[in-house]
Protein backbone atom coordinates (compact mmCIF):
# COMPACT_ATOMS: atom_id res chain seq x y z
CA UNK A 1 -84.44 75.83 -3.70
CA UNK A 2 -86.60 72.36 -3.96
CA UNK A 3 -88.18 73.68 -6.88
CA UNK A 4 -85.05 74.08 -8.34
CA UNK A 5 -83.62 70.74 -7.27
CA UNK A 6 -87.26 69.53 -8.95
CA UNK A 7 -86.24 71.20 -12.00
CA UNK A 8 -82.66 69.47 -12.07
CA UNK A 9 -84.05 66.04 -11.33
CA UNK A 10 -86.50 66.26 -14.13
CA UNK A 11 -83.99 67.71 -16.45
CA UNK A 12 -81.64 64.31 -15.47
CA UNK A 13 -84.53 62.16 -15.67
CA UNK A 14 -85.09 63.44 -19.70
CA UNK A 15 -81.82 63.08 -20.17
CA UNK A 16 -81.36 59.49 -18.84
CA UNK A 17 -84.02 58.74 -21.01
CA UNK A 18 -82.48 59.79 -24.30
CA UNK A 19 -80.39 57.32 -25.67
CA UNK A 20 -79.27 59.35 -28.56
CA UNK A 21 -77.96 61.76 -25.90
CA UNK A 22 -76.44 60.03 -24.19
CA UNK A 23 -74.61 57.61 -27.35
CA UNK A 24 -73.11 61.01 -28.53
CA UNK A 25 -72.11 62.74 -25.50
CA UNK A 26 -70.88 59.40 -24.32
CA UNK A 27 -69.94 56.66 -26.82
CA UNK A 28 -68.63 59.07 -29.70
CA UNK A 29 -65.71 60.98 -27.86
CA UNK A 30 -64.76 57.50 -26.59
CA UNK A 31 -64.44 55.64 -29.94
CA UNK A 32 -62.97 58.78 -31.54
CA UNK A 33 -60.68 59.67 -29.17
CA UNK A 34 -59.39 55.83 -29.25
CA UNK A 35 -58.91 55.79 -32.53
CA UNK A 36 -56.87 59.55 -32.63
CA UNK A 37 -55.22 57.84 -29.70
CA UNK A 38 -53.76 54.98 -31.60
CA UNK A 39 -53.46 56.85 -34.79
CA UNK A 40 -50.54 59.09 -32.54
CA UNK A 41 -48.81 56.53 -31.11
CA UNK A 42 -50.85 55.02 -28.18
CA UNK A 43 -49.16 54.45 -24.98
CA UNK A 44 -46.02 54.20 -25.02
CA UNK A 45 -43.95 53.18 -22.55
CA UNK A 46 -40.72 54.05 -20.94
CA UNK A 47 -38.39 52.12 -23.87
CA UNK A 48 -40.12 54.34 -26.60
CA UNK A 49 -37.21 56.04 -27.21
CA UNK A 50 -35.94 52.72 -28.83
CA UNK A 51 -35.31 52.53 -32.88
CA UNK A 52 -37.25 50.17 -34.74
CA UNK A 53 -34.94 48.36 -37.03
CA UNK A 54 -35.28 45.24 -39.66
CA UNK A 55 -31.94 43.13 -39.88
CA UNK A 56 -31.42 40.73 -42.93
CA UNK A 57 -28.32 38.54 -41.98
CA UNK A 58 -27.43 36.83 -45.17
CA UNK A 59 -24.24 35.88 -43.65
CA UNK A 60 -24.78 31.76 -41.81
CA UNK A 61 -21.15 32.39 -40.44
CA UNK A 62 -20.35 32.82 -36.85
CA UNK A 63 -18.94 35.85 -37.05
CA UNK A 64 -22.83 37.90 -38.81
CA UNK A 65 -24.67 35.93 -35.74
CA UNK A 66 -22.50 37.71 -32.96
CA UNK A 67 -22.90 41.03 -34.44
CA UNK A 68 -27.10 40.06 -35.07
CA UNK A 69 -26.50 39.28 -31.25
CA UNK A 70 -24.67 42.35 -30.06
CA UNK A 71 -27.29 44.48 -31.67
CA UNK A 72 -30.05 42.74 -30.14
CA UNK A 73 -28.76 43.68 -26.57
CA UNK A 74 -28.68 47.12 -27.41
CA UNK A 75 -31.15 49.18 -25.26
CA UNK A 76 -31.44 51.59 -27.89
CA UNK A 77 -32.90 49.52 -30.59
CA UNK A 78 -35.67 46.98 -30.73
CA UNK A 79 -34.80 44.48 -33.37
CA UNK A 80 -36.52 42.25 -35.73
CA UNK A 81 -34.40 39.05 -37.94
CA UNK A 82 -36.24 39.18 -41.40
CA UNK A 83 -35.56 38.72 -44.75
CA UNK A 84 -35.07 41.25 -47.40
CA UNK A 85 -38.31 41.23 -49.16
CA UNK A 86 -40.05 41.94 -46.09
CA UNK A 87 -37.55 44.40 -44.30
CA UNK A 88 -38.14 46.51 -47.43
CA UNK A 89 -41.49 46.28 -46.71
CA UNK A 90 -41.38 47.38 -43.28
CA UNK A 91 -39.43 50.22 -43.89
CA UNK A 92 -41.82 51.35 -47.01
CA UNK A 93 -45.14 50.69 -45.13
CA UNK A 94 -43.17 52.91 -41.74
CA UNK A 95 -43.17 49.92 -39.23
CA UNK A 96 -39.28 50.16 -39.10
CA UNK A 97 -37.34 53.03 -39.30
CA UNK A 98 -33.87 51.33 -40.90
CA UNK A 99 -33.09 48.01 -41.90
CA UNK A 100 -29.57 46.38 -41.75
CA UNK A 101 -28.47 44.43 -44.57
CA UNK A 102 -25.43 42.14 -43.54
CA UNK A 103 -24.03 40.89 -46.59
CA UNK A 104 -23.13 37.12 -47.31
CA UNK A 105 -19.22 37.72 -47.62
CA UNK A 106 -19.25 39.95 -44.47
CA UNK A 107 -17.56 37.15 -42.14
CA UNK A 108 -15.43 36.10 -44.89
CA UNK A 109 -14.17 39.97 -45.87
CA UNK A 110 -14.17 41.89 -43.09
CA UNK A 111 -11.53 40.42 -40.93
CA UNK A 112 -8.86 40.49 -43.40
CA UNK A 113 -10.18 44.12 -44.72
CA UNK A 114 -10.01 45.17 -40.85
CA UNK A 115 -5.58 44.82 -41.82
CA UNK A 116 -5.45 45.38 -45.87
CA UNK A 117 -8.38 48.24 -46.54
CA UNK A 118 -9.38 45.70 -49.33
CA UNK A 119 -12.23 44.41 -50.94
CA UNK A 120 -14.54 45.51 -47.76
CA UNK A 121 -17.97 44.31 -47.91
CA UNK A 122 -20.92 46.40 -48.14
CA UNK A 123 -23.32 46.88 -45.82
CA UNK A 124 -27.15 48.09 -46.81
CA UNK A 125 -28.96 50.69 -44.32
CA UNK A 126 -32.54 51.03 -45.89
CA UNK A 127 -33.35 54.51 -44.32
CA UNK A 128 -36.95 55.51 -44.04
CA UNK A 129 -36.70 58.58 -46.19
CA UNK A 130 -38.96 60.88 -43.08
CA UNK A 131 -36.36 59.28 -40.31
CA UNK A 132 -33.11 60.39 -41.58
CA UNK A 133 -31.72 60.81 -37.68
CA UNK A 134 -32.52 57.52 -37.04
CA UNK A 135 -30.76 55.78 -39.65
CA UNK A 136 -27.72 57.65 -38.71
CA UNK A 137 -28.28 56.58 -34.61
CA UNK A 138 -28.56 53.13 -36.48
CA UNK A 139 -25.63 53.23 -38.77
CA UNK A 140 -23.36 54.51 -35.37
CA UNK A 141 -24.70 51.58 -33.20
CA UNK A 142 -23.92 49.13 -35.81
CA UNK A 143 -20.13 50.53 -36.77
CA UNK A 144 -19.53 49.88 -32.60
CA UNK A 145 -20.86 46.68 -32.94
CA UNK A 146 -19.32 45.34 -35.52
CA UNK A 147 -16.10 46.81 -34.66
CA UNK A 148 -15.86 44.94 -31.35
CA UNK A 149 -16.75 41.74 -33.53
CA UNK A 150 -14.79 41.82 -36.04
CA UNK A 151 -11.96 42.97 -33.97
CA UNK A 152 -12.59 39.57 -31.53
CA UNK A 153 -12.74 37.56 -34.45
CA UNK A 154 -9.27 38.89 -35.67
CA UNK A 155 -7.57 38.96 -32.59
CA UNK A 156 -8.74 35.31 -31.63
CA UNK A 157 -8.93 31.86 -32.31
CA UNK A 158 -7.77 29.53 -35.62
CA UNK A 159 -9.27 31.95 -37.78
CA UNK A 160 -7.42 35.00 -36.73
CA UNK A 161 -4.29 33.20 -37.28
CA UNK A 162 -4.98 32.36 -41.01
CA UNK A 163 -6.16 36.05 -41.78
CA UNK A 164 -3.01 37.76 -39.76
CA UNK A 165 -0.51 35.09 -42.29
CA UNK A 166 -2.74 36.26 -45.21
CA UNK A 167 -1.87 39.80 -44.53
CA UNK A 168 1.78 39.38 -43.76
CA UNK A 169 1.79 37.53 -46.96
CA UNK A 170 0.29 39.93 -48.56
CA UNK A 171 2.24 42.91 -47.59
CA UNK A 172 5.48 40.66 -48.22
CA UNK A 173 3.75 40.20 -52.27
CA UNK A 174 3.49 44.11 -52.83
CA UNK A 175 5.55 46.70 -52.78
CA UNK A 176 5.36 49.14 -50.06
CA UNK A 177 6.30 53.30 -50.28
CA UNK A 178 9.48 51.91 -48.69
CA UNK A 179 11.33 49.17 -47.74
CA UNK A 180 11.02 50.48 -43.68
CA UNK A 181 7.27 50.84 -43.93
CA UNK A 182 6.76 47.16 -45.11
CA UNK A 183 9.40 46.21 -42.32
CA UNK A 184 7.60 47.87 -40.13
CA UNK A 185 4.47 46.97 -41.19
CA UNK A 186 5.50 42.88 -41.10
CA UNK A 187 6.87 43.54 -37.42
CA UNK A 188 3.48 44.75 -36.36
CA UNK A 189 1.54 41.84 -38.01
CA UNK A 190 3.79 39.14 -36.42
CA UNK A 191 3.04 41.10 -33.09
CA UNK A 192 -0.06 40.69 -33.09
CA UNK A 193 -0.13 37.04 -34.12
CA UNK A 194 2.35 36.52 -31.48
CA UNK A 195 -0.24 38.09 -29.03
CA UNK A 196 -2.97 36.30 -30.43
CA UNK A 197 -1.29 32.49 -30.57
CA UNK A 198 -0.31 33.47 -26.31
CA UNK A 199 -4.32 34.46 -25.77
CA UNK A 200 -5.19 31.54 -27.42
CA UNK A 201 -3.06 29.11 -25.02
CA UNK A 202 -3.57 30.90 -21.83
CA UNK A 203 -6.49 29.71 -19.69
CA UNK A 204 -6.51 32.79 -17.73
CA UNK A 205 -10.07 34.14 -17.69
CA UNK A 206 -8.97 37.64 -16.19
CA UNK A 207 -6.57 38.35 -19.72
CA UNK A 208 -7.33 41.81 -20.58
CA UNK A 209 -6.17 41.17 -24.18
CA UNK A 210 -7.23 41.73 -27.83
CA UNK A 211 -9.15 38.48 -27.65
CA UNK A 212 -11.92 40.39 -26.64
CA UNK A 213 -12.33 42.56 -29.63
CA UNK A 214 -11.94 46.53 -29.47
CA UNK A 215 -14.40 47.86 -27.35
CA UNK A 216 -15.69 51.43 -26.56
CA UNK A 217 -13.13 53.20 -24.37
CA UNK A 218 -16.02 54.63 -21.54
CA UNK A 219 -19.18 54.17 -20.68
CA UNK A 220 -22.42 55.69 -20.94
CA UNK A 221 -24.48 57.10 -17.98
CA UNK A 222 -28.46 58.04 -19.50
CA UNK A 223 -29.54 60.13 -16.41
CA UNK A 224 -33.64 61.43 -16.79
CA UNK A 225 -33.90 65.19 -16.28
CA UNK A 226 -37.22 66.25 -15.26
CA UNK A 227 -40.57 64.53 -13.45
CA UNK A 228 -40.73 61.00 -13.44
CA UNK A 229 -44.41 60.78 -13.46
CA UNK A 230 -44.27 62.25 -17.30
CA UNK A 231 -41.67 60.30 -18.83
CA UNK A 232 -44.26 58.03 -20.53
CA UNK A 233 -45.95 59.69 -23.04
CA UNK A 234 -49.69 58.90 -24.17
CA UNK A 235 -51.36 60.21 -26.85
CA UNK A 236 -54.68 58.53 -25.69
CA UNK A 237 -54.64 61.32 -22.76
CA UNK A 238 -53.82 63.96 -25.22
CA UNK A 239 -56.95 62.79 -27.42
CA UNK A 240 -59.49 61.99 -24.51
CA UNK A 241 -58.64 65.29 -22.45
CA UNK A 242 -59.50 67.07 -25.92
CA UNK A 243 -62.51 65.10 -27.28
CA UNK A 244 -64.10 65.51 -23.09
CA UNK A 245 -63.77 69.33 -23.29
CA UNK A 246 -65.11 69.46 -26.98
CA UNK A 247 -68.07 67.62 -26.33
CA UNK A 248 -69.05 69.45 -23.30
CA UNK A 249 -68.74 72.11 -24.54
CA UNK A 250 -71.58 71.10 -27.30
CA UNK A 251 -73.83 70.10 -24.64
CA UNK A 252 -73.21 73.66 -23.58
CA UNK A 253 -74.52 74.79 -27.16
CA UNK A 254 -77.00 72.32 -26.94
CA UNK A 255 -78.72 73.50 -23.64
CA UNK A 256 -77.80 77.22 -24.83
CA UNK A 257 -79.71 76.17 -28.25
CA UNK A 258 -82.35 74.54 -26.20
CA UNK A 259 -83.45 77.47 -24.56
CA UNK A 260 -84.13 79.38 -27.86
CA UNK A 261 -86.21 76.55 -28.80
CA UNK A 262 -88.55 76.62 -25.62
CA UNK A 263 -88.69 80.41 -25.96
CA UNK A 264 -89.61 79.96 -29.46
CA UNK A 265 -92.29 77.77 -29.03
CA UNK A 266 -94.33 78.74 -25.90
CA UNK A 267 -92.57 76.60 -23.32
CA UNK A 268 -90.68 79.03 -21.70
CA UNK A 269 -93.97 81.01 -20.93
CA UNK A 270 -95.41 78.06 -19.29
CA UNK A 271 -92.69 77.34 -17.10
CA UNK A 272 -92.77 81.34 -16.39
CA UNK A 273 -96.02 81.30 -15.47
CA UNK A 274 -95.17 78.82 -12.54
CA UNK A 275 -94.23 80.62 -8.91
CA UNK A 276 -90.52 80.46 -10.44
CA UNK A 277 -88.19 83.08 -11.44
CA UNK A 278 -86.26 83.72 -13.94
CA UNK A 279 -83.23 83.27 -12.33
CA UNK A 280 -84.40 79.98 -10.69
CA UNK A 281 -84.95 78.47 -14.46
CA UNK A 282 -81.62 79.06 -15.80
CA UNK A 283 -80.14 77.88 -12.16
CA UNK A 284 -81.60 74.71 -12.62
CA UNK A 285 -80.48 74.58 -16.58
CA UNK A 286 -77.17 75.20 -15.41
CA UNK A 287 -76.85 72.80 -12.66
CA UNK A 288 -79.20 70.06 -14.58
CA UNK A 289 -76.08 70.75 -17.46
CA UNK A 290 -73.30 70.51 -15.48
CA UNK A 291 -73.98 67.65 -13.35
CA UNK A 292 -74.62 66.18 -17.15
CA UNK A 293 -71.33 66.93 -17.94
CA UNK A 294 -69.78 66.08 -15.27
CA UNK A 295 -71.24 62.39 -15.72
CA UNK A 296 -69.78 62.71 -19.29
CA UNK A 297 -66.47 63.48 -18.02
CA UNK A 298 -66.27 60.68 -15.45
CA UNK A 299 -67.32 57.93 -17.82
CA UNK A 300 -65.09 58.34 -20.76
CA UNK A 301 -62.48 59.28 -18.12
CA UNK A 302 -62.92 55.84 -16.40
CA UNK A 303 -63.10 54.46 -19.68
CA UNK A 304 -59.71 55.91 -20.16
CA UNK A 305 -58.08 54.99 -17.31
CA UNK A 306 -59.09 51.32 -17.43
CA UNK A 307 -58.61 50.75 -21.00
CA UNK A 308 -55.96 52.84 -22.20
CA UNK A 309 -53.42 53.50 -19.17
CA UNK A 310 -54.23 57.25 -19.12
CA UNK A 311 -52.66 58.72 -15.66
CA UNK A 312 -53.97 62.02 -14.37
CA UNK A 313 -51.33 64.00 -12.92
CA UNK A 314 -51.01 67.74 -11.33
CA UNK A 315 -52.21 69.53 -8.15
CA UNK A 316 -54.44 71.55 -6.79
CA UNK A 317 -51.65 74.00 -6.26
CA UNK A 318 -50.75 73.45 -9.69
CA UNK A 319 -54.12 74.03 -10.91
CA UNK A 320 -54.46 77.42 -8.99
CA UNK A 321 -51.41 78.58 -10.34
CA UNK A 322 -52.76 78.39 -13.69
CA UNK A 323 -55.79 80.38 -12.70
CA UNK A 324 -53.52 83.39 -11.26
CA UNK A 325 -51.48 83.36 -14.60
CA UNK A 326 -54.78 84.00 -16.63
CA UNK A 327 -56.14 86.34 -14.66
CA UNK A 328 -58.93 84.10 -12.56
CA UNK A 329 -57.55 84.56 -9.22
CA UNK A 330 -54.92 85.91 -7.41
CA UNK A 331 -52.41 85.89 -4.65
CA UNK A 332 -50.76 87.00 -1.54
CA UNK A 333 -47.99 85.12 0.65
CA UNK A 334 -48.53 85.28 3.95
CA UNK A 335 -45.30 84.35 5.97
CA UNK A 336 -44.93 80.46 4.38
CA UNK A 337 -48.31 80.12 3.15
CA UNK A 338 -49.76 81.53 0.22
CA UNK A 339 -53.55 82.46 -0.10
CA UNK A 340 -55.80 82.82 -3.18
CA UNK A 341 -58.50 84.94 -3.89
CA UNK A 342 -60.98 85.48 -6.63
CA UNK A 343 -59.81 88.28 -9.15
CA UNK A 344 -62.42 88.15 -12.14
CA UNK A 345 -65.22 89.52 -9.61
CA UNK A 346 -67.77 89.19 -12.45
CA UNK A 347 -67.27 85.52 -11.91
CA UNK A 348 -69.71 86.11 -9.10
CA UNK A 349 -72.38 87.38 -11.22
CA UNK A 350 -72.31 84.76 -13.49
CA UNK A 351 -75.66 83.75 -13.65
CA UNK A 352 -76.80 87.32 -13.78
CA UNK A 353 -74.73 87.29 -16.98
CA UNK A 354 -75.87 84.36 -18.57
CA UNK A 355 -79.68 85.75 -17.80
CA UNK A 356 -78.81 89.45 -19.47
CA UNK A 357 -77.44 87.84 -22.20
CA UNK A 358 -79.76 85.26 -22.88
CA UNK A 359 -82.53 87.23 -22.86
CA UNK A 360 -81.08 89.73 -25.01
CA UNK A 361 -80.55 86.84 -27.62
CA UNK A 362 -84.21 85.84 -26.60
CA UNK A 363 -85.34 89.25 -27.77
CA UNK A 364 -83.30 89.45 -30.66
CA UNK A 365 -84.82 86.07 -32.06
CA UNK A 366 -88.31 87.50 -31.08
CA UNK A 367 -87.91 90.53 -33.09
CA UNK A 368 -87.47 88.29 -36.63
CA UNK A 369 -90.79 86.54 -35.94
CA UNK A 370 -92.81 89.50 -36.99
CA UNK A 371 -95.50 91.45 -36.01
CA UNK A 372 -96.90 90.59 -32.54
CA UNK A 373 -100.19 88.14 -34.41
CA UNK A 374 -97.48 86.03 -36.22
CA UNK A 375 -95.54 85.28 -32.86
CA UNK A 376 -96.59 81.53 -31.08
CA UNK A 377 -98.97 81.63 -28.57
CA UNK A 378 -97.95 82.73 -25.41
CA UNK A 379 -94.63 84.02 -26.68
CA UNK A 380 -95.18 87.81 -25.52
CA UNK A 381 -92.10 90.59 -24.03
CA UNK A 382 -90.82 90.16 -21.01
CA UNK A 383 -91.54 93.59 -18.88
């Protein structure tokens, strides 16, 4: 065996050497897989679930700030106070998924079209056209919000008063289906202003009133279902897991490739015609490969973890489970435990595999070089 730990050494010494080697089995998956990473979201924490949204409050009044408020507590959404050039722009260019458009007359409009159904003002949802769900989530969020505003603004305060006279007035100016609707009608709007002038002067802070505006009758209990540990999703680990694998796997090719190449030009001959087997030379090619890998794993894996918050999760149970469902192992319980054993027996002669086939491929190659005089020197059967 310390020829073939020679072997290995000298086959990690070559390699530490190359600098192009190790730049592309290194370096590249890290810089591409950082840059697929951020292209697919990065890593996003626990609050990714929230909605981007613009909001454009063209509205100075009281009233437009508590809803711009209200909104801004909302766990769901993660808001941004822009102007209309540049909410358009966000939504266009996909930064936000809807921008709100609160209109100047809102505070002026609303609270008297919350009684009368007249002249309501409009309010804009900009909709990115690929995130139709969200702009409905959006439009939802907003309705309760400004709902419970507008509702405290017209149950409340100075200004309630003036818009609940307005609307008697108003009612008292047209004509109604009948006379016992508009009665009816005027009884209800001097209720509530009578309700409204007692909230005012009471200095209780326990009333349970309308001065608080309409709120939502229950509440709303977000419970997680399934492991905490993967609630954050990453798209860095999706992208590093994948660009690791595919690169070993070309310095598998490589070394595979390799092989042909010292075959083809005389070098294998002159390592065969040291006290060494066959199967001691593609030992130490294996292990010299492997351990290479293996150092290419744990580097852009570190890499990974320090830089961009991967987390590697699972068992070993876990992982052994996934062997017995394709076919690698199997197993048996025993009473409470549960034992594994190897089920792909040719696993075992593995290296006796990858020496039949190679030098079937070896012979293959040979036999397209021609007759025996055009073949390099040394470069003769093996018998």
């Amino acid at each position: 065996m310390s020829a073939v730990w020679a072997l290995v050494r000298n086959e990690l010494r070559l390699y530490r050497h190359d600098r192009r080697a190790v730049i592309v089995g290194v370096l590249v998956p890290i810089l591409i897989s950082a840059f697929f990473g951020y292209i697919f979201g990065g890593a996003r924490q626990s609050d990714s679930g929230r909605v981007a949204v613009a909001v454009v409050n063209e509205d100075p009044a009281p009233l437009a700030a508590a809803i711009v408020a209200a909104l801004k507590t909302d766990t769901a959404l993660e808001v941004a106070l822009v102007d209309r050039s540049e909410a358009e722009r966000l939504v266009r260019r996909g930064k936000v998924h809807v921008a709100v458009v609160i209109p100047a007359n809102l505070s002026a409009q609303a609270t008297r079209a919350l009684f009368t159904a007249r002249d309501r003002p409009s309010v804009e949802f900009l909709i990115d056209a690929s995130e139709r769900m969200s702009g409905q989530v959006v439009q939802g969020l907003f309705a309760e919000h400004a709902m419970q505003e507008i509702s405290k603004d017209a149950f409340s305060g100075a200004h309630s008063t003036a818009v609940l006279q307005q609307a008697i007035a108003a009612f008292e100016s047209r004509g109604a289906s009948s006379e016992t609707e508009r009665e009816d009608l005027h009884l209800l709007l001097e209720a509530i202003d009578r309700l409204n002038r007692h909230e005012t002067a009471s200095s209780d802070p326990d009333n349970l009133g309308l001065s608080r505006g309409l709120a939502m009758p229950y509440e709303v209990a977000t419970l997680a279902v399934g492991d905490p540990a993967r609630a954050d999703y990453n798209s860095y680990a999706h992208s590093f897991a994948g660009m690791s694998v595919q690169f070993i796997l070309f310095g598998g090719i490589d070394a595979g490739v390799l092989l042909l190449l010292l075959r083809e030009r005389g070098i294998w001959q002159r390592l065969r015609s040291a006290p060494l087997s066959r199967s001691q030379l593609l030992l130490a090619r294996v292990i010299a490969t492997s351990l290479i890998s293996l150092f290419q794993f744990a580097v852009i894996f570190t890499v990974a973890i320090l830089v961009f918050r991967v987390r590697i999760g699972g068992s070993v149970p876990g992982f052994l489970a996934v062997l017995r469902e394709a076919g690698v192992v199997e197993s048996e319980r025993r009473g409470t435990n549960l034992y594994y054993s190897l089920k792909m027996k040719c696993v075992a002669g593995f290296l006796s595999c990858v020496e039949v086939f190679t030098l079937d491929r070896l012979k293959e190659q040979s036999s397209l070089l021609g007759p025996e005089g055009a073949r390099p020197e040394g470069a003769r059967d093996e018998g």
